[in-house]
N, C-alpha and C. Protein backbone atom coordinates (compact mmCIF):
# COMPACT_ATOMS: atom_id res chain seq x y z
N UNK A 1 1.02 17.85 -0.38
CA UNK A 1 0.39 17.78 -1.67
C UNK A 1 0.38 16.35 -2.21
N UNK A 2 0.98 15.82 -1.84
CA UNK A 2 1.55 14.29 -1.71
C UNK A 2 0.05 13.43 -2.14
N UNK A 3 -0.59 13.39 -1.46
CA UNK A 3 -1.72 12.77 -0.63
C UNK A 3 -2.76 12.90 -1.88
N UNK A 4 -3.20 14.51 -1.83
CA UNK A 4 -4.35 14.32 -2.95
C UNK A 4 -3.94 14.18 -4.38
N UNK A 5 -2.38 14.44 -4.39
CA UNK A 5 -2.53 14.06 -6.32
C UNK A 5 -2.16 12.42 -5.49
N UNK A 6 -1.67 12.00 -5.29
CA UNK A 6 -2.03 10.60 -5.65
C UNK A 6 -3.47 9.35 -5.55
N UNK A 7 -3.93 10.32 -4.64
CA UNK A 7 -5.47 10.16 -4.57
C UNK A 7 -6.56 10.13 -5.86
N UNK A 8 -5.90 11.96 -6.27
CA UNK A 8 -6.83 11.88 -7.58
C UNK A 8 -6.17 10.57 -9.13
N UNK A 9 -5.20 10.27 -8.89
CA UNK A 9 -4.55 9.83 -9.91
C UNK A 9 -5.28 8.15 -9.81
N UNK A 10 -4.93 7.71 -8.53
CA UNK A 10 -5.29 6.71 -8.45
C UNK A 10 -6.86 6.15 -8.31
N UNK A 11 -7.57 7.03 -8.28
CA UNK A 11 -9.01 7.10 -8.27
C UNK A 11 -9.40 7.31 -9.59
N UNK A 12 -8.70 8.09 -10.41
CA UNK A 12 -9.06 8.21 -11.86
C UNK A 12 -8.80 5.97 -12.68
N UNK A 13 -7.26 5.98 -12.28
CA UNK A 13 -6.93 4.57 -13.00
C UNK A 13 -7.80 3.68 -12.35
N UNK A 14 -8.40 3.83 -11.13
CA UNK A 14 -9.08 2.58 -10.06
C UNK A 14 -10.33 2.85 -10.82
N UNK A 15 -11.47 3.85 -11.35
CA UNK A 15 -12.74 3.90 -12.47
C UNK A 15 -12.18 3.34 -13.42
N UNK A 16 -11.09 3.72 -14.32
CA UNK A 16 -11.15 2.70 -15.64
C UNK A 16 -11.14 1.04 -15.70
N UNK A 17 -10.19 0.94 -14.29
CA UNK A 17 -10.09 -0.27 -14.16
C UNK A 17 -11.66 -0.99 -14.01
N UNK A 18 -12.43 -0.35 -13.25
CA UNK A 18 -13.48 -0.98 -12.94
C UNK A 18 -14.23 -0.99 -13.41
N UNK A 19 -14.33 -0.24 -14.68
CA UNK A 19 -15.23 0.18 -15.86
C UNK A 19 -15.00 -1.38 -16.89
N UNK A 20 -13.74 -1.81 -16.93
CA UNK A 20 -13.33 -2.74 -17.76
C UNK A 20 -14.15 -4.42 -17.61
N UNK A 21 -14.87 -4.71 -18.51
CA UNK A 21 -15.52 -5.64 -18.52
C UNK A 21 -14.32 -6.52 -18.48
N UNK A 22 -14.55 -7.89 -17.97
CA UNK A 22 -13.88 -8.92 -18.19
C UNK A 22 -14.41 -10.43 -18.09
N UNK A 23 -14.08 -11.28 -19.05
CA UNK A 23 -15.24 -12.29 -19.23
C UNK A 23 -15.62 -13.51 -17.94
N UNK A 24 -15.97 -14.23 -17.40
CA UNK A 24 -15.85 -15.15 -16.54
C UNK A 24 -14.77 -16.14 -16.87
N UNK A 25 -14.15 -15.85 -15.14
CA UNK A 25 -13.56 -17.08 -15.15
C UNK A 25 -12.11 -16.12 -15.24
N UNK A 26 -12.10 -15.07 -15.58
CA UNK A 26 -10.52 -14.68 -15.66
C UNK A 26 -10.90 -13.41 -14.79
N UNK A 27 -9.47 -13.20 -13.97
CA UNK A 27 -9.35 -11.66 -13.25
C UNK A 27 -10.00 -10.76 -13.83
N UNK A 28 -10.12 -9.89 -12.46
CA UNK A 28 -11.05 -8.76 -12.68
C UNK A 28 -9.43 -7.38 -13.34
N UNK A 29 -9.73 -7.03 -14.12
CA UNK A 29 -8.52 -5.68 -14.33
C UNK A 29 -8.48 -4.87 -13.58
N UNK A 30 -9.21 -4.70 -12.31
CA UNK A 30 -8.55 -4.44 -11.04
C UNK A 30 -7.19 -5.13 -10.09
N UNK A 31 -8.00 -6.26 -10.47
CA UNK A 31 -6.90 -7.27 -9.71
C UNK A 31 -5.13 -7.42 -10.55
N UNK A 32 -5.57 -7.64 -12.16
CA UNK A 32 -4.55 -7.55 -13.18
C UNK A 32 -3.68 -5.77 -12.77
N UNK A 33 -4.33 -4.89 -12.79
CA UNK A 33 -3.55 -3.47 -12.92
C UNK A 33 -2.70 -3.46 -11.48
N UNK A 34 -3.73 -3.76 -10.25
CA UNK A 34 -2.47 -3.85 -9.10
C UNK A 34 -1.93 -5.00 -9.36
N UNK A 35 -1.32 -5.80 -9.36
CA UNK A 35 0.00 -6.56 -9.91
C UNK A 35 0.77 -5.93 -10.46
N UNK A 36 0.36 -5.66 -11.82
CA UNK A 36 1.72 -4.41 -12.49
C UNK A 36 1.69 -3.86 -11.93
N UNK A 37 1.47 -2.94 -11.36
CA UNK A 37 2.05 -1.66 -10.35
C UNK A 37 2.55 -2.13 -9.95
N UNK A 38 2.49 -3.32 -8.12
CA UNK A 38 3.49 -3.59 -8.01
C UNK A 38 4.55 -3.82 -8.09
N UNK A 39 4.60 -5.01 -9.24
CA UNK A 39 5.31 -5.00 -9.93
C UNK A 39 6.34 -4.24 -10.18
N UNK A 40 5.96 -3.10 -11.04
CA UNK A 40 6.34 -1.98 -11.44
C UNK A 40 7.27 -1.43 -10.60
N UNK A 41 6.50 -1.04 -9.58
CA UNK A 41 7.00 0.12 -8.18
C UNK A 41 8.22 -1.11 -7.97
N UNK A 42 8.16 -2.49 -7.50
CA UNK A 42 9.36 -3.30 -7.29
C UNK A 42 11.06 -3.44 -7.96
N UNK A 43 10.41 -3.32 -9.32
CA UNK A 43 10.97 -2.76 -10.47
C UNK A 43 12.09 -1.31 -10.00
N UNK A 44 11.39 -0.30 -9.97
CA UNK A 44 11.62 0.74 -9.68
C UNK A 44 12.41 0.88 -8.10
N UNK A 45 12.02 0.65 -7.31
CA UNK A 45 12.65 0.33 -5.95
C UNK A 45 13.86 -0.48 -5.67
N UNK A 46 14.11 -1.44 -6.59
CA UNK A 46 14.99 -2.27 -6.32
C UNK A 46 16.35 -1.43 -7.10
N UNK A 47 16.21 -0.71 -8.18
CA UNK A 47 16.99 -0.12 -9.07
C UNK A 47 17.22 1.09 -8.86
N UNK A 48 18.04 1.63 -8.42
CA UNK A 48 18.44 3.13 -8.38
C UNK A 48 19.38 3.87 -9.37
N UNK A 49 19.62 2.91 -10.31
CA UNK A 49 20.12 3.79 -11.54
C UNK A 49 18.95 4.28 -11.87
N UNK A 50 17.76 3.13 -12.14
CA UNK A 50 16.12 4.09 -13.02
C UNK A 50 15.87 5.17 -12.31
N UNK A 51 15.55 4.72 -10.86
CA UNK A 51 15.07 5.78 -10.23
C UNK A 51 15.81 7.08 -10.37
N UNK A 52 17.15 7.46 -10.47
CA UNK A 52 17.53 8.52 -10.84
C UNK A 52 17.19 9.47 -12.26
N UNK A 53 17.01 8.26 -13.39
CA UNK A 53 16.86 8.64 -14.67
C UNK A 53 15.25 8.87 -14.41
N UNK A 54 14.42 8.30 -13.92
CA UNK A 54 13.15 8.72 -13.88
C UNK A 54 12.78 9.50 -13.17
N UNK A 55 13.08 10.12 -12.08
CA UNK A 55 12.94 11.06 -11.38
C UNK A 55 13.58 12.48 -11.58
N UNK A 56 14.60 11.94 -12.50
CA UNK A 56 15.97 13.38 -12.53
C UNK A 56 14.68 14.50 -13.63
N UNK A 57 14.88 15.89 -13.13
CA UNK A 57 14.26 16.81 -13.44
C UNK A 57 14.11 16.96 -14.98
N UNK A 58 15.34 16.72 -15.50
CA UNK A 58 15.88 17.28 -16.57
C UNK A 58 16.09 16.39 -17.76
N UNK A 59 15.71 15.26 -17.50
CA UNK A 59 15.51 14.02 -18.82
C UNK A 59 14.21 14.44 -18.62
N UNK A 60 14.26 14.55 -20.12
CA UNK A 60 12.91 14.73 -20.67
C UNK A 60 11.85 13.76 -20.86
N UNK A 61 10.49 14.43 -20.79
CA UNK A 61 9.92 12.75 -20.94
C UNK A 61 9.31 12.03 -21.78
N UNK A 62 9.93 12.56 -23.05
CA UNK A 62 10.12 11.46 -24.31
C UNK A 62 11.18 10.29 -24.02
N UNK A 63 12.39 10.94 -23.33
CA UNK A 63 13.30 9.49 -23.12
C UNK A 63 12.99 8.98 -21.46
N UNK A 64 11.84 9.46 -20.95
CA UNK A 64 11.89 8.79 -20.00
C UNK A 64 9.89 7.55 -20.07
N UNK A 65 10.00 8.12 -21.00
CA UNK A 65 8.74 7.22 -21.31
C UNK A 65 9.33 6.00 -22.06
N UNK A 66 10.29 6.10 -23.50
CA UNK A 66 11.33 5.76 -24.10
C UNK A 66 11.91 4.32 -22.93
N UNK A 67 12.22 4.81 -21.68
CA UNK A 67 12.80 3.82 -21.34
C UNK A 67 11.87 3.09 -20.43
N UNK A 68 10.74 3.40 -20.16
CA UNK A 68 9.55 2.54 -19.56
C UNK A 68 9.21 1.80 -20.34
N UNK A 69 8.86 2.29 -21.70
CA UNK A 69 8.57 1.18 -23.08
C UNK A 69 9.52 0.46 -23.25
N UNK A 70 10.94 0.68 -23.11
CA UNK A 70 11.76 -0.98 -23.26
C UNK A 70 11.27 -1.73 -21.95
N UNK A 71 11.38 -1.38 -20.95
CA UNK A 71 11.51 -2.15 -19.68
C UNK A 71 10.01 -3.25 -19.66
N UNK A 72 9.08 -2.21 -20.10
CA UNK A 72 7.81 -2.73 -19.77
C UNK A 72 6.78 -3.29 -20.80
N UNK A 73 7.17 -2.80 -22.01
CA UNK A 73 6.55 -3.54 -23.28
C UNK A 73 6.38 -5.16 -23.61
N UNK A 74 4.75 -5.43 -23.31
CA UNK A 74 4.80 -6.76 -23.36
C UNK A 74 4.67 -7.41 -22.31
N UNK A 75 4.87 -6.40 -20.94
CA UNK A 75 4.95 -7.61 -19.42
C UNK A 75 3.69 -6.43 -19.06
N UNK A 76 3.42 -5.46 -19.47
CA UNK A 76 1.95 -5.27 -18.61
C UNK A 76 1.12 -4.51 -19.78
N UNK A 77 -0.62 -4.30 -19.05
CA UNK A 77 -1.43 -3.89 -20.35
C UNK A 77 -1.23 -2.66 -21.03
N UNK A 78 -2.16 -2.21 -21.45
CA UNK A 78 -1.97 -0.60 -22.19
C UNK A 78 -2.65 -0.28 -21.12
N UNK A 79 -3.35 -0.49 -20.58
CA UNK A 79 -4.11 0.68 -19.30
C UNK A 79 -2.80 0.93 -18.29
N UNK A 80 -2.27 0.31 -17.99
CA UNK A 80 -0.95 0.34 -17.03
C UNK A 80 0.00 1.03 -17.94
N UNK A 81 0.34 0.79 -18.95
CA UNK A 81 1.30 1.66 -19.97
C UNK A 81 1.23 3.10 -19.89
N UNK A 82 -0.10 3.21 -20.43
CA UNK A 82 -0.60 3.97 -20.78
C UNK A 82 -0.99 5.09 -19.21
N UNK A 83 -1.47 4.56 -18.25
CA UNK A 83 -0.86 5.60 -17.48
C UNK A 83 0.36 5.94 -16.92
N UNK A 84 1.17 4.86 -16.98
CA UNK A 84 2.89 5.44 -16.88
C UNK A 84 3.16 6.68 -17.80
N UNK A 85 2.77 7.01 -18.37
CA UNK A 85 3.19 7.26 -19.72
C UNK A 85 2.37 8.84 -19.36
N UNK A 86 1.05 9.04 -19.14
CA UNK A 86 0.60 10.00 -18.53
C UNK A 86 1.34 10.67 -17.12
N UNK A 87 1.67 9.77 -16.48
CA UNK A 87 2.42 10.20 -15.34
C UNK A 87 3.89 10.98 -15.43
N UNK A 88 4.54 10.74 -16.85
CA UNK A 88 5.44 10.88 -16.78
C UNK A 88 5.36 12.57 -17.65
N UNK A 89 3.95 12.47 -18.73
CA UNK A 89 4.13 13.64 -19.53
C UNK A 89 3.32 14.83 -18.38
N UNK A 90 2.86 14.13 -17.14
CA UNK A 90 1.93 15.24 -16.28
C UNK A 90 3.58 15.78 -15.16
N UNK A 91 4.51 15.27 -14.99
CA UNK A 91 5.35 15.29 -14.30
C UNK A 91 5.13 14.54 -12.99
N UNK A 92 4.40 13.48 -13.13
CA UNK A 92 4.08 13.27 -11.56
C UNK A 92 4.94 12.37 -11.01
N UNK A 93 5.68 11.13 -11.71
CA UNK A 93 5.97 10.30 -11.77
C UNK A 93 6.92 10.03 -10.53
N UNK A 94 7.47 10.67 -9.43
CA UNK A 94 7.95 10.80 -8.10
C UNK A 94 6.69 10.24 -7.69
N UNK A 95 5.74 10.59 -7.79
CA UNK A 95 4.41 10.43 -7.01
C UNK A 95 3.90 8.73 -7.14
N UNK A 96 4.76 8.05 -7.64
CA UNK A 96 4.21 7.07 -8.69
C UNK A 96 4.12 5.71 -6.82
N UNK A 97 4.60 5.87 -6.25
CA UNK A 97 4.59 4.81 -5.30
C UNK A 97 3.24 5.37 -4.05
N UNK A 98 3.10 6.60 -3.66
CA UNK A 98 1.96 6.88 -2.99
C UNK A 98 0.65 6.74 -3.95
N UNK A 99 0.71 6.67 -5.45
CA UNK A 99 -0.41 6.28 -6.09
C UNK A 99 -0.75 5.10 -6.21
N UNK A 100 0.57 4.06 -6.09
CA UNK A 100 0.03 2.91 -5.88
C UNK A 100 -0.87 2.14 -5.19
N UNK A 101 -0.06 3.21 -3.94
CA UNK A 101 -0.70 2.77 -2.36
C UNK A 101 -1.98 3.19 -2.67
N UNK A 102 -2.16 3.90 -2.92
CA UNK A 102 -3.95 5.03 -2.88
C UNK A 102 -4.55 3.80 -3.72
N UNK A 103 -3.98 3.22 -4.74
CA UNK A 103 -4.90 1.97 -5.71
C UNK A 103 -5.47 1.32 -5.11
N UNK A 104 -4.39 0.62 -4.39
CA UNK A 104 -3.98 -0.83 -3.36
C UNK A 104 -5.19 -0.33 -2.57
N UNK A 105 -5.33 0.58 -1.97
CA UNK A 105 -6.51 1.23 -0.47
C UNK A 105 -7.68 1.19 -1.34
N UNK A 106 -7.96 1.34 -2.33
CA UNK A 106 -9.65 1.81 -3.37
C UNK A 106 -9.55 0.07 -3.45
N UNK A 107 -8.53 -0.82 -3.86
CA UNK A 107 -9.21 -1.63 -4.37
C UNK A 107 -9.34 -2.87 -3.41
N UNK A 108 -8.82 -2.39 -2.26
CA UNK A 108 -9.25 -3.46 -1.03
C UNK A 108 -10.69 -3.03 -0.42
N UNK A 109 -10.80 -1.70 -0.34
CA UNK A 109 -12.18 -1.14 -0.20
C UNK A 109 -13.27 -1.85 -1.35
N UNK A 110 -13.17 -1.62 -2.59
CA UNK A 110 -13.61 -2.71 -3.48
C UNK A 110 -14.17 -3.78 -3.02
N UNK A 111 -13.18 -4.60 -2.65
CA UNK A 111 -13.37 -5.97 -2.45
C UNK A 111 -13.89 -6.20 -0.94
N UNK A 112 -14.22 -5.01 -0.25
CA UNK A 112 -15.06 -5.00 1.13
C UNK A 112 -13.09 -5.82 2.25
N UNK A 113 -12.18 -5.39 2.18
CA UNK A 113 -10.68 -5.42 3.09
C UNK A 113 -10.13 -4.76 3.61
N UNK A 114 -9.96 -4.58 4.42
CA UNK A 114 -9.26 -3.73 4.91
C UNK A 114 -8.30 -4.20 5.84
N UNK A 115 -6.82 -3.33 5.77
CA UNK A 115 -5.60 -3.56 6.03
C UNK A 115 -5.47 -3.58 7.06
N UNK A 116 -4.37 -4.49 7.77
CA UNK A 116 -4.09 -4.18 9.54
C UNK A 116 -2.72 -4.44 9.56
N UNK A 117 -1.89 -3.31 10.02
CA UNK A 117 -0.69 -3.69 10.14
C UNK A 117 -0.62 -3.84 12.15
N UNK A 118 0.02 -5.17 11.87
CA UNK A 118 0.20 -5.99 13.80
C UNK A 118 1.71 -5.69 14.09
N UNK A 119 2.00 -4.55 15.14
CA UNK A 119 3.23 -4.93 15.66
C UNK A 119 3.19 -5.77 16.85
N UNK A 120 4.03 -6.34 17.18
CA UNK A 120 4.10 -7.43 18.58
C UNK A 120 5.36 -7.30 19.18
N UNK A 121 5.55 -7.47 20.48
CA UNK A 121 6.84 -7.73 21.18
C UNK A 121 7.93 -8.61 20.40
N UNK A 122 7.02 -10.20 20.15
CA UNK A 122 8.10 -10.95 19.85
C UNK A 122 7.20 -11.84 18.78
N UNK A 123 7.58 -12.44 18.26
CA UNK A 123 7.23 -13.21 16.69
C UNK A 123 6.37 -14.34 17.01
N UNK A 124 4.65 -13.67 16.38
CA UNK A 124 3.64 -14.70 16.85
C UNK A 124 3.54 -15.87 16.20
N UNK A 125 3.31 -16.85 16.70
CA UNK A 125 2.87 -18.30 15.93
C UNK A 125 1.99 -18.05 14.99
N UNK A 126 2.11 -18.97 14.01
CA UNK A 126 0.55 -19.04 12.77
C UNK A 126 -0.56 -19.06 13.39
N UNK A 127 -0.76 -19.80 14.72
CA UNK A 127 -1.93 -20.02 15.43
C UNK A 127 -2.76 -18.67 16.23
N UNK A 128 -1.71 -17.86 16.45
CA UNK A 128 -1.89 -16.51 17.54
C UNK A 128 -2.45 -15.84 16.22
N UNK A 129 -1.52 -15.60 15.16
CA UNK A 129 -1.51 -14.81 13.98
C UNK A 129 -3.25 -15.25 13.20
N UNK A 130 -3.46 -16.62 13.10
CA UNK A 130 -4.89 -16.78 12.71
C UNK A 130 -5.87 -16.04 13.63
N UNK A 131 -6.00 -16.44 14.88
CA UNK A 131 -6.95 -16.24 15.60
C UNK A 131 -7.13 -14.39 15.91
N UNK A 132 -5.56 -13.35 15.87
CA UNK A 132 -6.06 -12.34 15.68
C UNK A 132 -6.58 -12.16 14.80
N UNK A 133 -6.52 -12.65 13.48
CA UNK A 133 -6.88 -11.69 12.27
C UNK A 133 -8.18 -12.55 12.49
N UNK A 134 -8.95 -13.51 12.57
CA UNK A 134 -10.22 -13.57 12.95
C UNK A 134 -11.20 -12.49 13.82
N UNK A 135 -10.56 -12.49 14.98
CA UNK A 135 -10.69 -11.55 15.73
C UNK A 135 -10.43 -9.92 15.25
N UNK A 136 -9.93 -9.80 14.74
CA UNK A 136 -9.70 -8.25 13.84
C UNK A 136 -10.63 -8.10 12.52
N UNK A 137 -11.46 -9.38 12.03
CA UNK A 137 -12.08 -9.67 11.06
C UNK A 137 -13.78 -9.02 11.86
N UNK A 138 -13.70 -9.96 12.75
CA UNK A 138 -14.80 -9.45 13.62
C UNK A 138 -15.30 -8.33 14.12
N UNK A 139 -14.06 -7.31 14.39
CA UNK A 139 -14.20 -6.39 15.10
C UNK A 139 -14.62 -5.43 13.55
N UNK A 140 -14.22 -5.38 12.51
CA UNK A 140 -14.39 -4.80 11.39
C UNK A 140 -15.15 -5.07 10.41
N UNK A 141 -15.80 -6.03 10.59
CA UNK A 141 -16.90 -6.48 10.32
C UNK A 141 -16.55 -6.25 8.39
N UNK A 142 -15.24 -6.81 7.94
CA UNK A 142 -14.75 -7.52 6.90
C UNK A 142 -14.05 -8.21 7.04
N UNK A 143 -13.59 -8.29 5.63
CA UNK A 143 -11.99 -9.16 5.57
C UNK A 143 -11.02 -8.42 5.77
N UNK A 144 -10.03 -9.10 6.41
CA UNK A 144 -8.75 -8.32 7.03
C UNK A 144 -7.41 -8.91 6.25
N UNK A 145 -6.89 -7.94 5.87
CA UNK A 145 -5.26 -8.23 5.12
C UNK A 145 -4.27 -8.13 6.32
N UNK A 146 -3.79 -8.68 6.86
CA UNK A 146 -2.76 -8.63 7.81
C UNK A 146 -1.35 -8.66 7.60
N UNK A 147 -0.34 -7.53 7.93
CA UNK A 147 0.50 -7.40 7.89
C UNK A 147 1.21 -7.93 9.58
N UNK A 148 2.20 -8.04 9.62
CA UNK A 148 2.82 -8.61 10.73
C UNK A 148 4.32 -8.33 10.94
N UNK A 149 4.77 -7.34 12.32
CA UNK A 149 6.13 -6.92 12.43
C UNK A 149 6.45 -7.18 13.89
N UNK A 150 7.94 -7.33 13.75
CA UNK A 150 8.37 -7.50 15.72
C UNK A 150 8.80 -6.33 16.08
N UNK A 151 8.50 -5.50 16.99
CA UNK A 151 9.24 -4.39 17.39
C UNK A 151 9.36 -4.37 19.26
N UNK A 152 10.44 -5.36 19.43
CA UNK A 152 10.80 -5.58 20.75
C UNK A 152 10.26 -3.96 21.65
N UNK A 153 10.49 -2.96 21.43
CA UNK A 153 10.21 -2.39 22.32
C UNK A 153 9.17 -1.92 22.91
N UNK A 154 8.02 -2.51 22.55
CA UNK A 154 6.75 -2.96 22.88
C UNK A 154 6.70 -3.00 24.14
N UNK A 155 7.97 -4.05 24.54
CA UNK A 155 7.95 -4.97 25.43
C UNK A 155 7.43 -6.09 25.49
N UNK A 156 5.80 -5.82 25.82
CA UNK A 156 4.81 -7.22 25.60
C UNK A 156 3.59 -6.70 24.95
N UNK A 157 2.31 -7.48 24.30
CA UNK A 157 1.52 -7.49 23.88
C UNK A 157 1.58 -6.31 22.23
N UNK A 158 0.48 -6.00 21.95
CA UNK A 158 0.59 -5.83 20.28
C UNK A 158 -0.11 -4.84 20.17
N UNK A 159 0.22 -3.96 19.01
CA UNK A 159 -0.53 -2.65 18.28
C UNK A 159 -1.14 -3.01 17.19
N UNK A 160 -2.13 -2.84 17.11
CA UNK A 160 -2.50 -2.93 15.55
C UNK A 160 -3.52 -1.39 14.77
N UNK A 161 -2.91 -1.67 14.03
CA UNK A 161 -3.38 -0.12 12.85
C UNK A 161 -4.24 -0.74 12.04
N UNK A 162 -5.45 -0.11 12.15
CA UNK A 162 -6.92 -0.43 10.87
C UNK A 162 -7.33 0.45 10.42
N UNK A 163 -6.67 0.76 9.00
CA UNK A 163 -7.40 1.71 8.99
C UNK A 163 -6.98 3.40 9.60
N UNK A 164 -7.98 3.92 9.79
CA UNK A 164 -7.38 5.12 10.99
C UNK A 164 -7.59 5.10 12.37
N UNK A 165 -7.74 3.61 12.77
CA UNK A 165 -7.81 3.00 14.14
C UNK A 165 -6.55 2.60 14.97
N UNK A 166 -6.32 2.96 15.99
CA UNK A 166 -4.99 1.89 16.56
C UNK A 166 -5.51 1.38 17.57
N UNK A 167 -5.12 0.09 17.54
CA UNK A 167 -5.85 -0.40 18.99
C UNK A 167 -4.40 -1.10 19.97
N UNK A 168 -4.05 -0.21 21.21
CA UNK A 168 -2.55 -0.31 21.24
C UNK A 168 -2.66 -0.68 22.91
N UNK A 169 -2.14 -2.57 22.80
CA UNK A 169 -2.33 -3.65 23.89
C UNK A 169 -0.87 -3.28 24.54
N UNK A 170 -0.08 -2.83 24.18
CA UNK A 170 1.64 -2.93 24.65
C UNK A 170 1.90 -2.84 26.24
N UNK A 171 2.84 -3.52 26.65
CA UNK A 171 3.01 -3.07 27.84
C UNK A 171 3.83 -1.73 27.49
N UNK A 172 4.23 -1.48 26.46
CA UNK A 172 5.14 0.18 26.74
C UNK A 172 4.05 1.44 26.97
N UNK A 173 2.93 1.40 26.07
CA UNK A 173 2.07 2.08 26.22
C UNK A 173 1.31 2.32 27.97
N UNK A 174 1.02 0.73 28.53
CA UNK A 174 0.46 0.98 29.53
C UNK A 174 1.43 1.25 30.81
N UNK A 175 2.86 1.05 30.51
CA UNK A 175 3.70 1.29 31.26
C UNK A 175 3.74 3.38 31.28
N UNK A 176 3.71 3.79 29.98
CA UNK A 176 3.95 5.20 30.23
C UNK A 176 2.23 5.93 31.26
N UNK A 177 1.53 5.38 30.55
CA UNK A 177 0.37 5.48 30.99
C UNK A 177 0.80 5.74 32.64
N UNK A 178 0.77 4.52 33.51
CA UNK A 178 1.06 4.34 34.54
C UNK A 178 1.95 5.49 35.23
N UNK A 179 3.10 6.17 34.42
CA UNK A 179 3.88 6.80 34.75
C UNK A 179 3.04 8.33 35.03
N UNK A 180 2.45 8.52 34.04
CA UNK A 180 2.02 9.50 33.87
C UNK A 180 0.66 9.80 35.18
N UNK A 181 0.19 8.27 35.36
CA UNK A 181 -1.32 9.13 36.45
C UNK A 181 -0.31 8.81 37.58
N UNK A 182 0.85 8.16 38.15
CA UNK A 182 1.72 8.29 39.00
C UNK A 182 2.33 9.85 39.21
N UNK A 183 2.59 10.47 38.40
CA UNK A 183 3.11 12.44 38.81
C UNK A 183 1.63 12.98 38.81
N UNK A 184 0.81 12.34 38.28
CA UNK A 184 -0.58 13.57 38.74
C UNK A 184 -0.50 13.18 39.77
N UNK A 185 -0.69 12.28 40.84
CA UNK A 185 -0.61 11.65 42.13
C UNK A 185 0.17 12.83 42.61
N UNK A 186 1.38 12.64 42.76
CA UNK A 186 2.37 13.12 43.49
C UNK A 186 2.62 14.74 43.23
């Protein structure tokens, strides 16, 4: 259930945002609302006293709105307030980090981006790291946000996730591969 309320939530705040005129020359309130969230969610993640008080069933959510308004009054807008504040009187507010993500995904779509997370054997140079995401730019025919992780057991060469694409170079992959048309053989 995960999935579509944060979908619908974040598709509702990603229209207002984009509804919001803003004059030249300053951010779009797309760009301004994901920041606070982040923000926010960072906020929230790093602290596990809040997270208990904001998540716990049974604080109500007059004092749990109560304590979003001290924390947050003044460091982000009323559209960001103001759906904390909905989130918390709809009960969703567990949900509050997969809605982010769902933002983060509408508003790179927005801006024609899309995400690639690169695992690799071992830790690529800036130079390797440019020339894939060129090359991953190409193949997707946008702009590419690149994320970048080592996961030795790869072995050699790299996975990358686009999207709902994997395009998976590894020697572990082509090693099982191998294994596998080796017993149809035999």
């Amino acid at each position: 259930m995960r999935g579509p309320v944060a979908g619908r939530y974040a598709a509702a705040l990603y229209g207002l945002a984009s509804e919001e005129k803003v004059p030249p020359k300053r951010r779009s309130k797309v760009d301004e609302i994901e920041d606070e969230l982040k923000a926010i969610g960072q906020v929230i993640a790093d602290n596990n006293d809040l997270q208990r008080l904001l998540y716990h069933p049974q604080i109500t959510p007059a004092a749990k709105k109560e304590l979003l308004d001290k924390l947050f009054k003044g460091k982000i807008s009323d559209v960001t307030g103001n759906f904390l504040a909905l989130l918390v009187d709809s009960r969703r507010e567990t949900y509050f980090a997969d809605i982010v993500a769902e933002y983060i995904a509408l508003a790179n779509a927005g801006r024609n981006i899309v995400a690639a997370q690169v695992a690799s054997a071992v830790e690529l140079n800036d130079k390797e790291k440019k020339e894939l995401k060129q090359i991953l730019g190409t193949l997707a025919g946008q702009k590419v946000q690149t994320s970048f992780t080592v996961d030795p057991s790869l072995i050699g060469g790299v996975v990358v996730r686009m999207g709902d694409k994997i395009i998976d170079g590894s020697v572990k992959t082509r090693l099982a591969y191998m294994r596998e048309s080796l017993k149809a053989i035999s």
